[in-house]
PDB file of N, CA and C in Angstrom:
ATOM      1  N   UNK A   1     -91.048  11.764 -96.747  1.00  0.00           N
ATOM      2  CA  UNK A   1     -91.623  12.991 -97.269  1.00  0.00           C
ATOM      3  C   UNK A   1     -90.564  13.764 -98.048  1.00  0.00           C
ATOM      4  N   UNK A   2     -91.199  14.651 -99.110  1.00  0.00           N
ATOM      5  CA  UNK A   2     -89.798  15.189 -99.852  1.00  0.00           C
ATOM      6  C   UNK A   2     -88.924  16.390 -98.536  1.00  0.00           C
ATOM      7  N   UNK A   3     -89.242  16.709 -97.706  1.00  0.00           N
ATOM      8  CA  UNK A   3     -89.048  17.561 -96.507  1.00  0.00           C
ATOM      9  C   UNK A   3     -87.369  16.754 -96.391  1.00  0.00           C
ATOM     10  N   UNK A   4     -87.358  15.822 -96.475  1.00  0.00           N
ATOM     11  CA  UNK A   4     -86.164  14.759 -95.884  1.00  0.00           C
ATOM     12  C   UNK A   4     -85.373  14.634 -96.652  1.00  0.00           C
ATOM     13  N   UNK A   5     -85.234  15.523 -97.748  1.00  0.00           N
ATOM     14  CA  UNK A   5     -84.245  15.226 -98.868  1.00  0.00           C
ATOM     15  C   UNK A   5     -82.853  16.641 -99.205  1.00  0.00           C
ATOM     16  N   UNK A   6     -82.215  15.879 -98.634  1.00  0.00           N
ATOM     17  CA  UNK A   6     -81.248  17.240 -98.960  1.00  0.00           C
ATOM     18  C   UNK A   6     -80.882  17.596-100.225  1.00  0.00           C
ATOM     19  N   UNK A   7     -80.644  16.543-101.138  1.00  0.00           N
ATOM     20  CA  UNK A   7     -80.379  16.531-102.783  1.00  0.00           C
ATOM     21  C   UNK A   7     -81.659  15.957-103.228  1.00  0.00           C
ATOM     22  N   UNK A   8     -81.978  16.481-104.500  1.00  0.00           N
ATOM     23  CA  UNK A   8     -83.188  15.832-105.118  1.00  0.00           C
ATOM     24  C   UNK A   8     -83.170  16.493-106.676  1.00  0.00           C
ATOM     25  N   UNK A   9     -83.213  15.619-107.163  1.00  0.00           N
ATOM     26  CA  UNK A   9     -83.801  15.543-108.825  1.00  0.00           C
ATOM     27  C   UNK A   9     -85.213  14.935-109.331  1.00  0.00           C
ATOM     28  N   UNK A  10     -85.560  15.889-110.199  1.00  0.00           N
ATOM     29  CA  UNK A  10     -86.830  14.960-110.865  1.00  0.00           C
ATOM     30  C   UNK A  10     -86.371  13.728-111.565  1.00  0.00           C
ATOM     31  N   UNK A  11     -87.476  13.068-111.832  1.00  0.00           N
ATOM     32  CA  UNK A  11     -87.298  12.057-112.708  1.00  0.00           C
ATOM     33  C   UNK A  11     -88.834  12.225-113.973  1.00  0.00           C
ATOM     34  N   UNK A  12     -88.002  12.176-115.128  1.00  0.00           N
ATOM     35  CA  UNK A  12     -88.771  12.435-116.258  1.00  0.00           C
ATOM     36  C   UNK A  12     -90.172  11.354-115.867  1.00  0.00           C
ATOM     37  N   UNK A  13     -91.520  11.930-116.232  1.00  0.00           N
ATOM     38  CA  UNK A  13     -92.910  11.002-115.702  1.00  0.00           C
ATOM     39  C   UNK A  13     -92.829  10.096-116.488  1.00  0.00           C
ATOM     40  N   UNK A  14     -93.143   8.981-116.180  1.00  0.00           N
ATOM     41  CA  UNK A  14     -93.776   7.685-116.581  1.00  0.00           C
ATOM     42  C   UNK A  14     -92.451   7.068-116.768  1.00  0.00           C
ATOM     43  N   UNK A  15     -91.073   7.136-116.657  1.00  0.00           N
ATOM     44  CA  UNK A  15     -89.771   6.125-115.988  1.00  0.00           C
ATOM     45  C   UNK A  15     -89.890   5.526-115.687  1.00  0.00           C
ATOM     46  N   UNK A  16     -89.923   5.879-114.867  1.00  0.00           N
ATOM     47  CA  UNK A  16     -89.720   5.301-113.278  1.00  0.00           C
ATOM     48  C   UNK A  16     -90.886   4.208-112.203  1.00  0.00           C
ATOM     49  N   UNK A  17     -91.021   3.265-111.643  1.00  0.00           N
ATOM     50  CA  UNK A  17     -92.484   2.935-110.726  1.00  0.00           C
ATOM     51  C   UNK A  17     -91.603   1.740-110.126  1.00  0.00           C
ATOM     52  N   UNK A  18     -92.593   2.227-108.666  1.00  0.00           N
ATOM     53  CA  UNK A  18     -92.388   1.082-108.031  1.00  0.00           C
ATOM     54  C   UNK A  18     -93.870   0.152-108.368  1.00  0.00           C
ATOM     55  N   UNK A  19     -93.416  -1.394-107.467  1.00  0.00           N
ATOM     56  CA  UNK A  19     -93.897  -1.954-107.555  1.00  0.00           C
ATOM     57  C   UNK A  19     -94.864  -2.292-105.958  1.00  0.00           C
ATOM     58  N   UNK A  20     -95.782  -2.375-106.211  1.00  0.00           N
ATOM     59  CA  UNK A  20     -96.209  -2.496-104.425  1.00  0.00           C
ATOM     60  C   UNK A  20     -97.048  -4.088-104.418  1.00  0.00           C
ATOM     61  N   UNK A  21     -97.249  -4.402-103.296  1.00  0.00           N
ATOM     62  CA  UNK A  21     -97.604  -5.666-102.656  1.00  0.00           C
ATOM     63  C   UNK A  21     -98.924  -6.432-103.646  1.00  0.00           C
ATOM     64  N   UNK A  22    -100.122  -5.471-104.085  1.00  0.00           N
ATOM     65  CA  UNK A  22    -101.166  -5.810-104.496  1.00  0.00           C
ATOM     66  C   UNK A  22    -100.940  -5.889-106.122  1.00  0.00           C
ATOM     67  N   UNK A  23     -99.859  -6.071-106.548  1.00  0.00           N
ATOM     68  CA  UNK A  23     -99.602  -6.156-108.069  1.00  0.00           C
ATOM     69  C   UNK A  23     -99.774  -4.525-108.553  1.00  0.00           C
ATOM     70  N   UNK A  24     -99.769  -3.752-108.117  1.00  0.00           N
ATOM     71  CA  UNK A  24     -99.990  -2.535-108.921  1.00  0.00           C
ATOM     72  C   UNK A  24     -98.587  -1.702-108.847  1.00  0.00           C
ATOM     73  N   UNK A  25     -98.587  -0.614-109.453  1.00  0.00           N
ATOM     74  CA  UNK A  25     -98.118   0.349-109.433  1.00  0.00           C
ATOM     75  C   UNK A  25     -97.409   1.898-109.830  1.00  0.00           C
ATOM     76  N   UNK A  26     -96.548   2.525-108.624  1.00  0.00           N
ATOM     77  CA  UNK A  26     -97.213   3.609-108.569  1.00  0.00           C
ATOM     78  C   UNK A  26     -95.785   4.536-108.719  1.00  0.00           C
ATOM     79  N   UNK A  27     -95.649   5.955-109.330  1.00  0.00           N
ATOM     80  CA  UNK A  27     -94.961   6.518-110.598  1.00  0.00           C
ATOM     81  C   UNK A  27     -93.924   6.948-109.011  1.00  0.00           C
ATOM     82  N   UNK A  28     -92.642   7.304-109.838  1.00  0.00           N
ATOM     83  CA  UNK A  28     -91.268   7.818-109.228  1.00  0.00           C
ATOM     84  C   UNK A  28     -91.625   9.273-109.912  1.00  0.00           C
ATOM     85  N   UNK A  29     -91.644  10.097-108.695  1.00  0.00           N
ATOM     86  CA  UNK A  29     -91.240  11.311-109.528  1.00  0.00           C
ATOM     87  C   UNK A  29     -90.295  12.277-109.007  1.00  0.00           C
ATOM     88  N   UNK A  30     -89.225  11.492-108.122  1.00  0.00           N
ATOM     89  CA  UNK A  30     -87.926  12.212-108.021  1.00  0.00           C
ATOM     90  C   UNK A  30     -86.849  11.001-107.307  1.00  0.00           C
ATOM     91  N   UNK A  31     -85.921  11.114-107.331  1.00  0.00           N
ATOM     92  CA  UNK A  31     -84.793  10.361-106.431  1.00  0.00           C
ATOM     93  C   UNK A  31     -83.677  11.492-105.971  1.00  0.00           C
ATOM     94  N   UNK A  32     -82.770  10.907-104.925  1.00  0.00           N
ATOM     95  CA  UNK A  32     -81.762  11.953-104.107  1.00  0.00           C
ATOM     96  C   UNK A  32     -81.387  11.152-102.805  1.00  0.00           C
ATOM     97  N   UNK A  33     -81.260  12.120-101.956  1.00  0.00           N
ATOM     98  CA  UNK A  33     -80.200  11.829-100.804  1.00  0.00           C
ATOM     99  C   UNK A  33     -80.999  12.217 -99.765  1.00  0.00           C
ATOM    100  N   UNK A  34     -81.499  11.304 -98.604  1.00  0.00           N
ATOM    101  CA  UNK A  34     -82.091  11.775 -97.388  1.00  0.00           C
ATOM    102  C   UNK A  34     -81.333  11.442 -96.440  1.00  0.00           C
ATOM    103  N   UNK A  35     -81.009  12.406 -95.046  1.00  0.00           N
ATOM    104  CA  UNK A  35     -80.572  12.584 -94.001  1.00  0.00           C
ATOM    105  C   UNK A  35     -81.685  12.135 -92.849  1.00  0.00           C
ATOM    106  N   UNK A  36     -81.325  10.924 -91.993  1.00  0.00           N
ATOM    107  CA  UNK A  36     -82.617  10.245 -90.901  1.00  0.00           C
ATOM    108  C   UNK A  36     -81.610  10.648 -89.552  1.00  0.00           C
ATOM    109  N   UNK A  37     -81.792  11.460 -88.917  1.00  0.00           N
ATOM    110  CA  UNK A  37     -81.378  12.223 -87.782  1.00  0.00           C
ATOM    111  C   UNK A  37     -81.996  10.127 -86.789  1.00  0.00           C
ATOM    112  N   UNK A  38     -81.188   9.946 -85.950  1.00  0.00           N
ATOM    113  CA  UNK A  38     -81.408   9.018 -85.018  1.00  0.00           C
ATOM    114  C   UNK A  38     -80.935   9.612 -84.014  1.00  0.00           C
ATOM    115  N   UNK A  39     -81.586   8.187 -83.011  1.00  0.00           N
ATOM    116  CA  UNK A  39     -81.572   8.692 -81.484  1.00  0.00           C
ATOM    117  C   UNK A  39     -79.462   7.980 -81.449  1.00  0.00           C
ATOM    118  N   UNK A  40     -79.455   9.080 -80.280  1.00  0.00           N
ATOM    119  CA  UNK A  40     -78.381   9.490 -79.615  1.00  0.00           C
ATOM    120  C   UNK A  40     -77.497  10.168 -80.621  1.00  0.00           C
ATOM    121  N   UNK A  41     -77.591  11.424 -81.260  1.00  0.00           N
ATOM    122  CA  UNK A  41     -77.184  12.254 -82.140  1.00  0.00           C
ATOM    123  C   UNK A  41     -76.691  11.885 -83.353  1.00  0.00           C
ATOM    124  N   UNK A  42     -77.013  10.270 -83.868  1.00  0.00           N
ATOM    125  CA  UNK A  42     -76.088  10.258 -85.282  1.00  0.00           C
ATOM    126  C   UNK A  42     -77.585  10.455 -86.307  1.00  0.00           C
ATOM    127  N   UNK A  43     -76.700  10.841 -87.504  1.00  0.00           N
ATOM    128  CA  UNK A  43     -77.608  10.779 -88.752  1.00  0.00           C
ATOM    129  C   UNK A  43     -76.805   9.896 -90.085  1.00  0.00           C
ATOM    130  N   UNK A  44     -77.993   8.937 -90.356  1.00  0.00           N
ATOM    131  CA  UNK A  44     -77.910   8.208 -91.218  1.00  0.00           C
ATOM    132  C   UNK A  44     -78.151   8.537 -92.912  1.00  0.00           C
ATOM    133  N   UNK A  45     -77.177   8.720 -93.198  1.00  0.00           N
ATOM    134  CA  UNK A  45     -77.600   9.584 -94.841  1.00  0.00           C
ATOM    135  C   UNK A  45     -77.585   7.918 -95.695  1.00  0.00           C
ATOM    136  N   UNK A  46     -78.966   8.512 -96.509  1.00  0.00           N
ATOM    137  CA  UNK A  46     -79.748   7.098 -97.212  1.00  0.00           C
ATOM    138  C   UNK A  46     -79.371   7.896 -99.051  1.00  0.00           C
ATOM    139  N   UNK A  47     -78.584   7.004 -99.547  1.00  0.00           N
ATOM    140  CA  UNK A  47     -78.416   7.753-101.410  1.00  0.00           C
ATOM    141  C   UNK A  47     -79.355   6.868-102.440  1.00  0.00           C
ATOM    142  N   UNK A  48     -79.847   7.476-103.538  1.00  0.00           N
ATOM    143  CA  UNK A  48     -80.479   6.741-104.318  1.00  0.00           C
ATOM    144  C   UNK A  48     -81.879   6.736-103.604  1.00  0.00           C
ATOM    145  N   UNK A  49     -82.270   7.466-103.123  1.00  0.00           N
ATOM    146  CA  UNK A  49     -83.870   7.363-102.298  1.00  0.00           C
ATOM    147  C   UNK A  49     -84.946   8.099-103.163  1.00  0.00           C
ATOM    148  N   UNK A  50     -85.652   6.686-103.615  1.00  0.00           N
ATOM    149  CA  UNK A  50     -86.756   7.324-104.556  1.00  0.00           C
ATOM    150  C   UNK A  50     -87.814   8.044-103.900  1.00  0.00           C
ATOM    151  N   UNK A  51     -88.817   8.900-104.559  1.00  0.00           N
ATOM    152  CA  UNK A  51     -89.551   9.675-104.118  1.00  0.00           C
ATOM    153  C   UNK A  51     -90.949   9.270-104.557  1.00  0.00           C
ATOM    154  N   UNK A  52     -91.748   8.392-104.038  1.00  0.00           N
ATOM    155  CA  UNK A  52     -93.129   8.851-104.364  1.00  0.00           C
ATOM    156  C   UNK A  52     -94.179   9.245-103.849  1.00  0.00           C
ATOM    157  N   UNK A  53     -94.909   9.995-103.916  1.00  0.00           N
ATOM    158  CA  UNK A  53     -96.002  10.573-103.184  1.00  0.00           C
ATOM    159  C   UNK A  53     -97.197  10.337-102.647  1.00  0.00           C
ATOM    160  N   UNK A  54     -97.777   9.179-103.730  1.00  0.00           N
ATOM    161  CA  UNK A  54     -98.667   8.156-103.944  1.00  0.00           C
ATOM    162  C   UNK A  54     -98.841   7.303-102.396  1.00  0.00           C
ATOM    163  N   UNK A  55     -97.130   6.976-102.367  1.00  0.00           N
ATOM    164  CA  UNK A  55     -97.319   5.847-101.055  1.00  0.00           C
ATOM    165  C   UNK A  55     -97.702   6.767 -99.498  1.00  0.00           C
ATOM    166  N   UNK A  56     -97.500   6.675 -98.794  1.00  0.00           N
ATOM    167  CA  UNK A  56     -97.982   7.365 -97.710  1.00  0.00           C
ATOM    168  C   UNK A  56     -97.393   7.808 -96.916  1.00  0.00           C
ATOM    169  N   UNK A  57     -96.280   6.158 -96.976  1.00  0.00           N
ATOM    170  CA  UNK A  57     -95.305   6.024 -95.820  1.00  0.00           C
ATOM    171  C   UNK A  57     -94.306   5.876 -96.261  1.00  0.00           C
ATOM    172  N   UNK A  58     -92.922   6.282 -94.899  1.00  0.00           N
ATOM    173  CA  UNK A  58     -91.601   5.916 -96.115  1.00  0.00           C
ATOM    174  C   UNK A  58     -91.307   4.482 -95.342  1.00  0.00           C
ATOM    175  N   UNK A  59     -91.106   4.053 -96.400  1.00  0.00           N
ATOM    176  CA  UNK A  59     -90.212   2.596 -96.463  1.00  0.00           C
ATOM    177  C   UNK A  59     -88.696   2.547 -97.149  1.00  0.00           C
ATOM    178  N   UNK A  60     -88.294   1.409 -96.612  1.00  0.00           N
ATOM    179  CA  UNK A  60     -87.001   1.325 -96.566  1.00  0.00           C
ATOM    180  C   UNK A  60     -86.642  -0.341 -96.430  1.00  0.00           C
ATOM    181  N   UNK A  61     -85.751  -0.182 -97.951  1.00  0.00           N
ATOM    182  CA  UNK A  61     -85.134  -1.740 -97.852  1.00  0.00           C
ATOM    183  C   UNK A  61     -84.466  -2.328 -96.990  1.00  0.00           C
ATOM    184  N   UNK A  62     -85.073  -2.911 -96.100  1.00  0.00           N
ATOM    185  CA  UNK A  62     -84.479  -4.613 -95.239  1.00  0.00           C
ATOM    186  C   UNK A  62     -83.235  -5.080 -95.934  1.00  0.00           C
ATOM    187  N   UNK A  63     -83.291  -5.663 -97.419  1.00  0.00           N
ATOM    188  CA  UNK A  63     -82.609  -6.176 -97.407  1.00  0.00           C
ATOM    189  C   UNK A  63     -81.052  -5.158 -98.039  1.00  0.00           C
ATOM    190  N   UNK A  64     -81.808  -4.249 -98.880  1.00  0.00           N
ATOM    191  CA  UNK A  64     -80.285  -3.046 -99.399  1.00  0.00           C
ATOM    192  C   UNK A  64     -79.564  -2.489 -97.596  1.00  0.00           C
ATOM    193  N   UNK A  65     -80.086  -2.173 -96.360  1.00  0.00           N
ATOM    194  CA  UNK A  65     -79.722  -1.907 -95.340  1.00  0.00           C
ATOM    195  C   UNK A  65     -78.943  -3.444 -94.832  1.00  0.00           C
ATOM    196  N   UNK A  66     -78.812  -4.280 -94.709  1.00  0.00           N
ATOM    197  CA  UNK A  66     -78.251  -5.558 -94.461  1.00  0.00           C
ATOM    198  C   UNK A  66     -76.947  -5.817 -95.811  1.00  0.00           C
ATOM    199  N   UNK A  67     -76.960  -5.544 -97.089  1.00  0.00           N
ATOM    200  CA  UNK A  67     -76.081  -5.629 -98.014  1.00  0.00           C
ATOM    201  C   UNK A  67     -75.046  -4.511 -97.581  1.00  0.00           C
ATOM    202  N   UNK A  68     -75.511  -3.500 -97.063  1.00  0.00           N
ATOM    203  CA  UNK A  68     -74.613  -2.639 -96.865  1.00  0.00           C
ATOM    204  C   UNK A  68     -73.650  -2.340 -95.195  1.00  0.00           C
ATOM    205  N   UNK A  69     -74.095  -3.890 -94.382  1.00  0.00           N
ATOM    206  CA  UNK A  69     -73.832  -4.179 -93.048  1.00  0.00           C
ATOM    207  C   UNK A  69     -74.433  -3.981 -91.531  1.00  0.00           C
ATOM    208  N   UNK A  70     -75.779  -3.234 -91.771  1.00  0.00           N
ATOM    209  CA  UNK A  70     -76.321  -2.927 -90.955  1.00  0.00           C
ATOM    210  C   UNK A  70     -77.037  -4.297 -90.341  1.00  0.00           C
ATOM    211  N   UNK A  71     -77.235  -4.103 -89.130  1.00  0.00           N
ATOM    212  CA  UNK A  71     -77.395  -4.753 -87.922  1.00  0.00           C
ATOM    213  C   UNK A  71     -79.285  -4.008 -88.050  1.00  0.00           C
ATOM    214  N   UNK A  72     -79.786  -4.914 -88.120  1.00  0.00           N
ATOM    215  CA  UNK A  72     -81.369  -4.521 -87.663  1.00  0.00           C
ATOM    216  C   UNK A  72     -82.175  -5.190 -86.672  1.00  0.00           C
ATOM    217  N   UNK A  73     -82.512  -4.609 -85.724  1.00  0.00           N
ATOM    218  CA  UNK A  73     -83.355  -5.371 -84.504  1.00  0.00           C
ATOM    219  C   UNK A  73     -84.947  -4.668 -84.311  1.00  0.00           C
ATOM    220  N   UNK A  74     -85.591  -5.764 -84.684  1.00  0.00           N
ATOM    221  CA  UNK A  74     -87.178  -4.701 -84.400  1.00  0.00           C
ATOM    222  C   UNK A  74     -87.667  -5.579 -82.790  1.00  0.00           C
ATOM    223  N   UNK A  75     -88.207  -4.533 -82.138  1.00  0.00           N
ATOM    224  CA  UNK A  75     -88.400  -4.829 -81.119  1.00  0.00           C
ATOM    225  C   UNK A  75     -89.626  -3.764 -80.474  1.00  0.00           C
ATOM    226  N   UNK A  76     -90.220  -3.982 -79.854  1.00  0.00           N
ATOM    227  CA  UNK A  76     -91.711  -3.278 -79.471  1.00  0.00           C
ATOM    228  C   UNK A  76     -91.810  -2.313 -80.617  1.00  0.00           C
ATOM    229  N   UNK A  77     -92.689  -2.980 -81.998  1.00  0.00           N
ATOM    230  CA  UNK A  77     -92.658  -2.054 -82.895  1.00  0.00           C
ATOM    231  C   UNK A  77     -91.875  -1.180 -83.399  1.00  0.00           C
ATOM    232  N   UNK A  78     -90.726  -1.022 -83.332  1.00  0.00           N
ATOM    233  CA  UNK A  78     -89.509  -0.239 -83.553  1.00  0.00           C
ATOM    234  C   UNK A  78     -88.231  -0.745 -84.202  1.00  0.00           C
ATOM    235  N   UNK A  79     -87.774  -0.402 -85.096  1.00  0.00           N
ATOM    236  CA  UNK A  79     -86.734  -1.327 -85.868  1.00  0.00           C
ATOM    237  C   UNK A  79     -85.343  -0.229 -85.384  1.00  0.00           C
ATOM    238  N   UNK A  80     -84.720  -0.928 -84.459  1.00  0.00           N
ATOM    239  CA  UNK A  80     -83.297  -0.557 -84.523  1.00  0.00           C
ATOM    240  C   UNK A  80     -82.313  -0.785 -85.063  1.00  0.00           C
ATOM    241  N   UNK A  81     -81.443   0.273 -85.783  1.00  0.00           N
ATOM    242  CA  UNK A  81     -80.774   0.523 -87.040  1.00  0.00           C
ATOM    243  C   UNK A  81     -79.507   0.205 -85.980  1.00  0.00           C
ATOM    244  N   UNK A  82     -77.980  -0.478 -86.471  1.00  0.00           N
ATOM    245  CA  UNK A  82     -77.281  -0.370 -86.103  1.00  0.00           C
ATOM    246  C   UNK A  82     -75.666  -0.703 -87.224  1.00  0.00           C
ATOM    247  N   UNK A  83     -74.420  -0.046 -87.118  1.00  0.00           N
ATOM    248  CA  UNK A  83     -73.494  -1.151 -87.834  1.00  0.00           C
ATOM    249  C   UNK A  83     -72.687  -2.168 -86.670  1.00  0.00           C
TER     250      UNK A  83
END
């Protein structure tokens, strides 16, 4: 949600789009810096985090989180973030 963004810029309309699963897609209309507060007091600051409104949910690259060394374990529905 844009709520989660400590830095944020627009992005000029029609730039920018992601691409989603069903061949379509749907417009960027900001990127920045979000702060993900996790369990046992750390927060994970995410840079380059596009913004669209369109989608519903936030998602997050599998594989850019693994390029950058993170340890991921999903387990009873829950993906644990780790380095």
């Amino acid at each position: 949600s844009r709520e989660a963004f400590v830095e944020y810029r627009r992005v000029p309309k029609g730039t920018r789009w992601l691409y989603v699963g069903n061949n379509s897609k749907v417009a960027v209309q900001g990127i920045g810096t979000c702060q993900l507060h996790m369990s046992g007091g750390k927060t994970l600051i995410l840079h380059d985090v596009l913004y669209a409104p369109e989608i519903r949910r936030d998602l997050v690259s599998v594989l850019a989180l693994l390029k950058l060394g993170f340890v991921l374990n999903f387990h009873d529905m829950c993906l644990h973030i780790s380095l």
